[in-house]
C-alpha atoms as a PDB file:
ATOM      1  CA  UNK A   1       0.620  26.242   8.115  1.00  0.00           C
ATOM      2  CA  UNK A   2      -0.090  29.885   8.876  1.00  0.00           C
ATOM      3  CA  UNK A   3       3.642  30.755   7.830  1.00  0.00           C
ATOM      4  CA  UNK A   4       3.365  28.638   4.552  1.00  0.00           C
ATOM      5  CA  UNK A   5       0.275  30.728   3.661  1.00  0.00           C
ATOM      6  CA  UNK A   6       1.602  33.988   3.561  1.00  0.00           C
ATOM      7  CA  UNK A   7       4.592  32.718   1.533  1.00  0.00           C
ATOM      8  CA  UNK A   8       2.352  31.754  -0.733  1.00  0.00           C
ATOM      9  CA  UNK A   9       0.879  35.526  -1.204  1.00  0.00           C
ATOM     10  CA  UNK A  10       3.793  37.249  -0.966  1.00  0.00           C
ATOM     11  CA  UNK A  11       4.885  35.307  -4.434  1.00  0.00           C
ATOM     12  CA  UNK A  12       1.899  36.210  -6.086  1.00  0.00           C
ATOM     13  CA  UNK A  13       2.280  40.023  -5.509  1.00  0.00           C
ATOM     14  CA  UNK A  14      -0.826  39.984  -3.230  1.00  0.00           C
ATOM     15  CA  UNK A  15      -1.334  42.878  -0.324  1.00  0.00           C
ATOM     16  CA  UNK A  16      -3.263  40.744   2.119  1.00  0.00           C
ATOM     17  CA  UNK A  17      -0.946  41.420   5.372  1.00  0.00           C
ATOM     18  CA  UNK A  18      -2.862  38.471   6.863  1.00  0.00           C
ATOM     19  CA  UNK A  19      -2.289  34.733   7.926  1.00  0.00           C
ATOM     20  CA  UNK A  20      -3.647  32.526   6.024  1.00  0.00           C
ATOM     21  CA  UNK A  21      -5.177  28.554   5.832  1.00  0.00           C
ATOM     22  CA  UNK A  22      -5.409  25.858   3.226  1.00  0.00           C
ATOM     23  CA  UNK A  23      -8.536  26.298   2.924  1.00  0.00           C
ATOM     24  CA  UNK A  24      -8.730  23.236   0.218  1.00  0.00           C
ATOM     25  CA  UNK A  25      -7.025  19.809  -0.875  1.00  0.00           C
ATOM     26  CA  UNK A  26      -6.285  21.896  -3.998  1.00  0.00           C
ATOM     27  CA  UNK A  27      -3.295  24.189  -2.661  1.00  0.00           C
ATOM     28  CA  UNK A  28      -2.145  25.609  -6.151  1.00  0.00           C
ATOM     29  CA  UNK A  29      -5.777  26.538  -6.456  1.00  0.00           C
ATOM     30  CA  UNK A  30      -6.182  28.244  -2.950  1.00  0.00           C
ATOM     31  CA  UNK A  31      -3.111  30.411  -4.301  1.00  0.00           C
ATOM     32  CA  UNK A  32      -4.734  30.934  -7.302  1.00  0.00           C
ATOM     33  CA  UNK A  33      -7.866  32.558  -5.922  1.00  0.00           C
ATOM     34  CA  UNK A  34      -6.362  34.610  -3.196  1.00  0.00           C
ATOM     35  CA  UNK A  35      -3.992  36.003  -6.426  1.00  0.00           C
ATOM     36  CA  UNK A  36      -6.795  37.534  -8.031  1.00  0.00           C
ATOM     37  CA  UNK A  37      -8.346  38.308  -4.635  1.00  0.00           C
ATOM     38  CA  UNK A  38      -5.510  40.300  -3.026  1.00  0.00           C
ATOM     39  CA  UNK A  39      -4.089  41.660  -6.526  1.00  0.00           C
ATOM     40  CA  UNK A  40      -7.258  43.538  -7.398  1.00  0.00           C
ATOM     41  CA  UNK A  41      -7.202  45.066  -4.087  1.00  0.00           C
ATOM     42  CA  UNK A  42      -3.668  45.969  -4.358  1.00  0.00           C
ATOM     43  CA  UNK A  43      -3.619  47.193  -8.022  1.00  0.00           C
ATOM     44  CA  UNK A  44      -7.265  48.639  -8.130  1.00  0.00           C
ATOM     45  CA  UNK A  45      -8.104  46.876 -11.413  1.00  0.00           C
ATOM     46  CA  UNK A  46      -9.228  43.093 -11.886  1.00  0.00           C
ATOM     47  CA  UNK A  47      -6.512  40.586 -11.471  1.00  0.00           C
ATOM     48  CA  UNK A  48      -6.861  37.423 -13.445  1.00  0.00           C
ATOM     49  CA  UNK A  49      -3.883  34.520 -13.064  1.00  0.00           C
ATOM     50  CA  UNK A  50      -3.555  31.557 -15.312  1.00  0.00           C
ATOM     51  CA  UNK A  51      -1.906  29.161 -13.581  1.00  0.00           C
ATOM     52  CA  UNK A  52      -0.074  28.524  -9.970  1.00  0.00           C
ATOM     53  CA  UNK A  53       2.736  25.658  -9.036  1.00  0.00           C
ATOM     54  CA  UNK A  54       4.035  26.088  -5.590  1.00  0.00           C
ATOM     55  CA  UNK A  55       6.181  23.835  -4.259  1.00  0.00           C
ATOM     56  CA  UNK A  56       7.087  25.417  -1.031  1.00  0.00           C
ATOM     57  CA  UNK A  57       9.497  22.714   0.547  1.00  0.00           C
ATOM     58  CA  UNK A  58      11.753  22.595  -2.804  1.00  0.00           C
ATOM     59  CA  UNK A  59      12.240  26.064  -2.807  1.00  0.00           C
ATOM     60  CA  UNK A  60      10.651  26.753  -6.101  1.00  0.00           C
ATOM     61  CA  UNK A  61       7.466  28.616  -7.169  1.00  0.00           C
ATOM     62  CA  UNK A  62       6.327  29.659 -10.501  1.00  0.00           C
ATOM     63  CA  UNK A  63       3.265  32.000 -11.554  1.00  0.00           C
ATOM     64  CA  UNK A  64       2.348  31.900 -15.037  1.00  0.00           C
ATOM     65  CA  UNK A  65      -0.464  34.481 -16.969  1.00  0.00           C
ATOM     66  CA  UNK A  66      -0.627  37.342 -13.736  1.00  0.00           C
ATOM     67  CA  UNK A  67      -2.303  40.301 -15.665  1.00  0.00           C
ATOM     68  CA  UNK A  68      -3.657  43.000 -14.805  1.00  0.00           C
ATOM     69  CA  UNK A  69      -6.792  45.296 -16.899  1.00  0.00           C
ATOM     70  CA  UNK A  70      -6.719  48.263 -17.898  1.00  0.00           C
ATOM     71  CA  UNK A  71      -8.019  50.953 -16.034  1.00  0.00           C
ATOM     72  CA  UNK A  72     -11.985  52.130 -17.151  1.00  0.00           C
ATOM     73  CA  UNK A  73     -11.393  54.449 -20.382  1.00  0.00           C
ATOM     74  CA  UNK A  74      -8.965  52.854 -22.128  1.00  0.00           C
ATOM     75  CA  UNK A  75      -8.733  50.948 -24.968  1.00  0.00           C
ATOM     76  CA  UNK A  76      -6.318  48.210 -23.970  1.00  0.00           C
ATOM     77  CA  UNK A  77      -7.824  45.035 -22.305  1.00  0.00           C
ATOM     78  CA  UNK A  78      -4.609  44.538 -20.217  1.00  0.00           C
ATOM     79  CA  UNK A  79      -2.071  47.258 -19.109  1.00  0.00           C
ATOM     80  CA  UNK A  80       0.702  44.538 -17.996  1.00  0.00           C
ATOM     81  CA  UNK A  81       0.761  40.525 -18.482  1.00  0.00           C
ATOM     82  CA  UNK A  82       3.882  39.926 -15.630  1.00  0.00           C
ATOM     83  CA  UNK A  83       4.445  36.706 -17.927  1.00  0.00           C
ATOM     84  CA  UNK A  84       6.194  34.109 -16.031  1.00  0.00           C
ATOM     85  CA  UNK A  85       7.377  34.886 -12.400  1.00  0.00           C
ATOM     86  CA  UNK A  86       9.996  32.186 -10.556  1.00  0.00           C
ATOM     87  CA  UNK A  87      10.674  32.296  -7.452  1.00  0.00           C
ATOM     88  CA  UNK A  88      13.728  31.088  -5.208  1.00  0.00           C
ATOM     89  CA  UNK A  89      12.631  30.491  -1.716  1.00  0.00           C
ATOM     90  CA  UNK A  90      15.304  30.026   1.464  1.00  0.00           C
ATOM     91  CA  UNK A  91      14.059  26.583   2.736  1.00  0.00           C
ATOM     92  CA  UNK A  92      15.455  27.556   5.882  1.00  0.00           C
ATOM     93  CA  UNK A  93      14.131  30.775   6.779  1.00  0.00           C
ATOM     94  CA  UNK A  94      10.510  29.011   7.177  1.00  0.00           C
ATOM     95  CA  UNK A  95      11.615  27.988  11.003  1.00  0.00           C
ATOM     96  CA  UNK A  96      12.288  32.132  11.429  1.00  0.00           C
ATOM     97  CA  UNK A  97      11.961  35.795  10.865  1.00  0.00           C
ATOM     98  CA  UNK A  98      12.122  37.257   8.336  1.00  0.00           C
ATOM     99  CA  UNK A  99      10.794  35.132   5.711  1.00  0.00           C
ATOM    100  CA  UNK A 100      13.423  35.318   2.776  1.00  0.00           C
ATOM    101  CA  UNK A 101      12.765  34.988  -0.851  1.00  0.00           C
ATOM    102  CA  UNK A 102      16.547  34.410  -2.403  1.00  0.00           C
ATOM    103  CA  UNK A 103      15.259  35.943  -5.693  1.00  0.00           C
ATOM    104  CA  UNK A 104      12.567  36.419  -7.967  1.00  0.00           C
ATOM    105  CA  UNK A 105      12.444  36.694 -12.073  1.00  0.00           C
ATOM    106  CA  UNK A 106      10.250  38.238 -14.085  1.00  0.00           C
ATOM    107  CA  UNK A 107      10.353  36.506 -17.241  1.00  0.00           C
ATOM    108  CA  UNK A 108       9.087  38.119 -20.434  1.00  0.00           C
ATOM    109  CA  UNK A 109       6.315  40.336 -19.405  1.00  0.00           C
ATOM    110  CA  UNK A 110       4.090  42.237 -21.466  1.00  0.00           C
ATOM    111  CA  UNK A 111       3.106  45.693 -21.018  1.00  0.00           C
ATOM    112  CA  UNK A 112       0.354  48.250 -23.055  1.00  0.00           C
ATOM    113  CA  UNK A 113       0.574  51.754 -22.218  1.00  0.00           C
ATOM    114  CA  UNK A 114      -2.264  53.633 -23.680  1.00  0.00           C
ATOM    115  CA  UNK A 115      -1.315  57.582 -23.361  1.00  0.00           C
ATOM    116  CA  UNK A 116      -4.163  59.949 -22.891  1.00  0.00           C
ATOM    117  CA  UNK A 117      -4.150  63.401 -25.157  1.00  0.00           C
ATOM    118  CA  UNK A 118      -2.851  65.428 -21.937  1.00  0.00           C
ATOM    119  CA  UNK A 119      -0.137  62.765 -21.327  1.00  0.00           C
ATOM    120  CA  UNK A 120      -1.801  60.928 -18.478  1.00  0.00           C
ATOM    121  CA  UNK A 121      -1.962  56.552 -18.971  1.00  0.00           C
ATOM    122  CA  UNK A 122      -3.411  53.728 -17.882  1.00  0.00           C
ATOM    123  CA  UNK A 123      -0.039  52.385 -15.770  1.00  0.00           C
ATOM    124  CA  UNK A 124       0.431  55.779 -14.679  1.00  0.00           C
ATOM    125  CA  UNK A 125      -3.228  55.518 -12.985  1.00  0.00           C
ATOM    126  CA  UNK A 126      -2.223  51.869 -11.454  1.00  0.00           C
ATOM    127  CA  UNK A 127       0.390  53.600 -10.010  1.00  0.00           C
ATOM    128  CA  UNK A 128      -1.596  55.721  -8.157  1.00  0.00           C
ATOM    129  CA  UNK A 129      -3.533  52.951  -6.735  1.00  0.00           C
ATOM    130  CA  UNK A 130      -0.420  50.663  -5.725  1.00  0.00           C
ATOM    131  CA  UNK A 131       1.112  53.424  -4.060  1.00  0.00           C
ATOM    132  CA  UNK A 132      -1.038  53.729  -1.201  1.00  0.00           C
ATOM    133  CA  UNK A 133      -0.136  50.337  -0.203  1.00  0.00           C
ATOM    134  CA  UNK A 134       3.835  51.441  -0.131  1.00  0.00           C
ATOM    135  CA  UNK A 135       6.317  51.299   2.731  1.00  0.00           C
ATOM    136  CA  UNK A 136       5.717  54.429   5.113  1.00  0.00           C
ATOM    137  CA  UNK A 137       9.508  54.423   6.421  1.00  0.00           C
ATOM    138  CA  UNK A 138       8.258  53.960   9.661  1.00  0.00           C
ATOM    139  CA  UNK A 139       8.834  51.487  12.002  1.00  0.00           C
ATOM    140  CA  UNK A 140       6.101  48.911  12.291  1.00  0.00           C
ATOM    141  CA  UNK A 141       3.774  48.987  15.677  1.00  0.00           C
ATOM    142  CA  UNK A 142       4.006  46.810  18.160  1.00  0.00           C
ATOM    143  CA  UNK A 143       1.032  44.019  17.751  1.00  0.00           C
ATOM    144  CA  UNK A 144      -1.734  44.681  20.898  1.00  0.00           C
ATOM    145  CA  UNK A 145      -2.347  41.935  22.865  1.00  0.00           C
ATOM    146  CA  UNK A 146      -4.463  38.975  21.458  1.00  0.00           C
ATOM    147  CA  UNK A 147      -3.280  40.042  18.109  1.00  0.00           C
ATOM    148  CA  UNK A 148      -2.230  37.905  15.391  1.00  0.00           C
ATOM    149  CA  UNK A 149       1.861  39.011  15.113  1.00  0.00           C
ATOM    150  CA  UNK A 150       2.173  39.176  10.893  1.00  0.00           C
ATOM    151  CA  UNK A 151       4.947  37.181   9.266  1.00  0.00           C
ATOM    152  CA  UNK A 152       7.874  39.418   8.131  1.00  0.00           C
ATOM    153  CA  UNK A 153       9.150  38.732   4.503  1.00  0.00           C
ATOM    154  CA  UNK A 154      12.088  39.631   2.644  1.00  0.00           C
ATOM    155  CA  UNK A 155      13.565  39.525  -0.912  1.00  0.00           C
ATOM    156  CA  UNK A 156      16.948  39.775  -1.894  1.00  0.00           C
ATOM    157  CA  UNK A 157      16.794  39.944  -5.489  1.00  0.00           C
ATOM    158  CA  UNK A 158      14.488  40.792  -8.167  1.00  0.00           C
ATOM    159  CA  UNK A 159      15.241  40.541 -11.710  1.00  0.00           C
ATOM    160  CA  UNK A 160      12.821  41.790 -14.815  1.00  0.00           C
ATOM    161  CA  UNK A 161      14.141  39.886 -18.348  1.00  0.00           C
ATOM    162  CA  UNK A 162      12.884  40.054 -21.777  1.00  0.00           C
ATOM    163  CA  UNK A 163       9.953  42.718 -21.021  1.00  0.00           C
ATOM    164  CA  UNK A 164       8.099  44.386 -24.278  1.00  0.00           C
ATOM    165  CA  UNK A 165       6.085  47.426 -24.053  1.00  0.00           C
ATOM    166  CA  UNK A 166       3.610  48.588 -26.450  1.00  0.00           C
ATOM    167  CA  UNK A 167       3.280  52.598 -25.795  1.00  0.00           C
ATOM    168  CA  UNK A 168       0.376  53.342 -27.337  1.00  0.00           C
ATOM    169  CA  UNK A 169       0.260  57.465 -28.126  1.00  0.00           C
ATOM    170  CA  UNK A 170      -2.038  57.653 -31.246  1.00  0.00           C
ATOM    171  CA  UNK A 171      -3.888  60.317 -29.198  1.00  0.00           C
ATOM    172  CA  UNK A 172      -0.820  62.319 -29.551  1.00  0.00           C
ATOM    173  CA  UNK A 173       0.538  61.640 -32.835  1.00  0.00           C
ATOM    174  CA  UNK A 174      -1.764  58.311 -34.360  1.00  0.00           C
ATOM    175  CA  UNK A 175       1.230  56.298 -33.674  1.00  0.00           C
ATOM    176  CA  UNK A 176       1.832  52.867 -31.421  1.00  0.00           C
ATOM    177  CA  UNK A 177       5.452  52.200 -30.610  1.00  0.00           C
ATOM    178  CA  UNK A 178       6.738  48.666 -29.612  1.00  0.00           C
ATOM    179  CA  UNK A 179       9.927  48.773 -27.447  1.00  0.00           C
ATOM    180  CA  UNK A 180      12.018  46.400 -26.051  1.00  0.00           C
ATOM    181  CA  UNK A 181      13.486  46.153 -22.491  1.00  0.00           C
ATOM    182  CA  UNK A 182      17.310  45.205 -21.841  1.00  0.00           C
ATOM    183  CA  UNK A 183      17.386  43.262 -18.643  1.00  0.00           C
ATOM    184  CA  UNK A 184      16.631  44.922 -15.093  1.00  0.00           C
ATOM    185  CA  UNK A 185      17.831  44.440 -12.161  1.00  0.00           C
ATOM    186  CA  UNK A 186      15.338  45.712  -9.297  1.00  0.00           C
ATOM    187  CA  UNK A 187      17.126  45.140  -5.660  1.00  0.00           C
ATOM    188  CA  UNK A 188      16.126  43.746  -3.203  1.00  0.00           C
ATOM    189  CA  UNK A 189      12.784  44.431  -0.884  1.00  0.00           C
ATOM    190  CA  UNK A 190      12.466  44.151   2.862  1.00  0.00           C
ATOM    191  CA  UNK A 191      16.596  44.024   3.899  1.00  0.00           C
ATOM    192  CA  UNK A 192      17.398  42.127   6.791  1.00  0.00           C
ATOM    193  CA  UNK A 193      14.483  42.539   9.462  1.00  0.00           C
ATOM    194  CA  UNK A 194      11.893  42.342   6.284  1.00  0.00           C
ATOM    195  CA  UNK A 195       8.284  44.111   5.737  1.00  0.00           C
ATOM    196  CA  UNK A 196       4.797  42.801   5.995  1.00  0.00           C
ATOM    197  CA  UNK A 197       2.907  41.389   2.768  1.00  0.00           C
ATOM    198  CA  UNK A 198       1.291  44.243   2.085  1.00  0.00           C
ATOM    199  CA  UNK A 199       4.179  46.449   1.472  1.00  0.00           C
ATOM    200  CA  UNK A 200       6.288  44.226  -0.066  1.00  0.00           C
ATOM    201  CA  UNK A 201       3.537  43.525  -2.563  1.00  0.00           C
ATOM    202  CA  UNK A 202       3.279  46.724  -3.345  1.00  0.00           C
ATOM    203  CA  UNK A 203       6.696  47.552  -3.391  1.00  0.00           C
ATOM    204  CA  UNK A 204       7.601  45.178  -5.986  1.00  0.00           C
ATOM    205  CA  UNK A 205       4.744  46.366  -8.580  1.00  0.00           C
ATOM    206  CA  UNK A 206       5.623  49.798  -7.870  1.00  0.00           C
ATOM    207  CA  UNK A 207       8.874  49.060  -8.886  1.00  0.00           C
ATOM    208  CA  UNK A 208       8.000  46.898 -12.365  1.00  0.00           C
ATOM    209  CA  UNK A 209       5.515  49.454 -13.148  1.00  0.00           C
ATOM    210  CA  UNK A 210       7.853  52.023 -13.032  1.00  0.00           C
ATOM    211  CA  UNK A 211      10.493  50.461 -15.449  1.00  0.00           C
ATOM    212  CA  UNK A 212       6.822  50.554 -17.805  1.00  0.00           C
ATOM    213  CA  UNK A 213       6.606  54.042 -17.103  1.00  0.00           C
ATOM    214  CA  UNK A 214      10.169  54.814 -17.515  1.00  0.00           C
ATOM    215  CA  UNK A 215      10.968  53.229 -20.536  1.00  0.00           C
ATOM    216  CA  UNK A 216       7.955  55.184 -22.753  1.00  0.00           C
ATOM    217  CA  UNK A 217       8.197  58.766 -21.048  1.00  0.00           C
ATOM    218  CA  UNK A 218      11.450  59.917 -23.204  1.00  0.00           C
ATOM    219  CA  UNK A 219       8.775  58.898 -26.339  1.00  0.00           C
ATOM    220  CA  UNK A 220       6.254  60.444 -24.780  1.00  0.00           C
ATOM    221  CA  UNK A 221       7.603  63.867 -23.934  1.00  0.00           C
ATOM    222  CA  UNK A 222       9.543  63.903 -27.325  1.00  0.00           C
ATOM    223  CA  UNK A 223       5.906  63.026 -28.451  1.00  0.00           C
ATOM    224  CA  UNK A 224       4.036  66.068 -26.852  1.00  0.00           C
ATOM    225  CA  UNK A 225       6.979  68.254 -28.114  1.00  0.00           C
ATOM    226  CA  UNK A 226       6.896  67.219 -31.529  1.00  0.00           C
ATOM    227  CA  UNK A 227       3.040  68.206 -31.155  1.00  0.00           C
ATOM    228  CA  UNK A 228       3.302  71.334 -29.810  1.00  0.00           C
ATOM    229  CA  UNK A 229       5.661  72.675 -32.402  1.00  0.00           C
ATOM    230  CA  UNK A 230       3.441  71.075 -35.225  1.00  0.00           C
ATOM    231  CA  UNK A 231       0.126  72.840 -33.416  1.00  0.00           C
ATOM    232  CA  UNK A 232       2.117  75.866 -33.005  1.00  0.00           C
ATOM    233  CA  UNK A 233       3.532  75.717 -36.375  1.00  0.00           C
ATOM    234  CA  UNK A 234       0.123  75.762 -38.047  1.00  0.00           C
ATOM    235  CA  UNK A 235      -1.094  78.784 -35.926  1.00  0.00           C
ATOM    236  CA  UNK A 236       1.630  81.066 -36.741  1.00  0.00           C
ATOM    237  CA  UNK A 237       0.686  80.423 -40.556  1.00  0.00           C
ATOM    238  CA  UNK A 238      -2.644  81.079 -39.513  1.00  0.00           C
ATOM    239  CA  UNK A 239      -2.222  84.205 -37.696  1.00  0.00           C
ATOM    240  CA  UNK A 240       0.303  85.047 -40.519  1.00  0.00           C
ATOM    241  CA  UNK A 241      -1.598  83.715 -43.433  1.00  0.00           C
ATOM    242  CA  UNK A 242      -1.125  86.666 -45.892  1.00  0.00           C
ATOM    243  CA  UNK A 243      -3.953  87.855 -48.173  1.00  0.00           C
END
């Protein structure tokens, strides 16, 4: 049961690093709570999650409505919606170590990027928070005596389709941008001797929140430029203005 637990959080993108048990008759529920539980401590923000179906011993999970709000200050409600995440889980690997995910997919997540006036957003501030939860590169210490040893987990594929992000820069130049995401393909997490939750939580929202990032900073930088020159533009005829 302990093994089936953290399965179940490591789907959900949660950072709990512990083992846990059912702690109801309602097992999709259980997962459902410890989502929003482990999430907000991972991301920093509130975590809200619409709806869980697990079904461990078929292989198959799905998480439907994971978002995650906005930092304080901004205007959007949500920064990212992950949409609809399925999950392809190695039957086999439950009677060892590592724990292997085959692959997961990200399907048609939503993200809203609200850009400050000195560049700075609200994913760019979740970012922050995730990434003191990241993979240190070191190698992990041996469990003292008495303690719990943590499951190992690892993911072979990850796969982000049919993502649209809403960069928001009217603080910049009054203007909101909707762009559309090609298919991404993120690796895998954890290779062969796998990580514990906590990192590979981490890991993988690092990694979606990035594409976010990535995908509005050419518009953003063409954004600031474009402002600049205008702002500059206008002081020259200022300082220029004749008689």
């Amino acid at each position: 049961m302990k093994k089936l637990g953290i399965v179940a959080l490591i789907i959900l993108l949660i950072c709990g690093g512990a083992l846990w048990y059912l702690a109801s008759q309602d097992w999709n529920g259980f997962i459902k709570s410890q989502m929003e539980i482990r999430g907000t401590a991972l991301m920093g923000e509130p975590v809200t999650v619409q709806e869980v179906d697990l079904k461990l011993f078929e292989g198959y999970g799905a998480i439907k409505g994971f978002k995650v709000a906005s930092p304080n200050g901004y205007e959007a409600k949500h920064a990212i919606d992950f949409g609809e995440m399925a999950l392809k889980i190695d039957i086999n690997s439950l009677r060892g170590e590592p724990l292997v995910i085959e692959e997961v997919t990200i399907k048609d997540p939503k993200a809203f990027i609200e850009f400050t006036g000195t560049g700075g957003s609200n994913i760019q501030e979740l970012i922050s928070n995730v990434k003191k939860h990241l993979p240190k590169g070191q190698a992990q210490p041996e469990p003292k005596q008495g303690d719990t040893k943590e499951t190992l987990i690892s993911i072979k594929k990850i796969t982000l389709t049919g993502m649209a992000v809403q960069a928001d820069v009217r603080k910049l130049n009054s203007k909101v941008y909707d762009l559309n995401v090609p298919t991404v393909e993120l690796g895998g997490i954890g290779g062969e001797k796998g990580l514990p939750a906590d990192q590979i939580g981490a890991e993988l929202a690092n990694r979606v929140l990035k594409v976010v990032q990535d995908q509005a900073e050419d518009l953003t930088k063409q954004t600031i430029k474009d402002k600049a020159e205008k702002e500059g533009k206008k002081l020259l005829d200022k300082l220029f203005k004749k008689d």
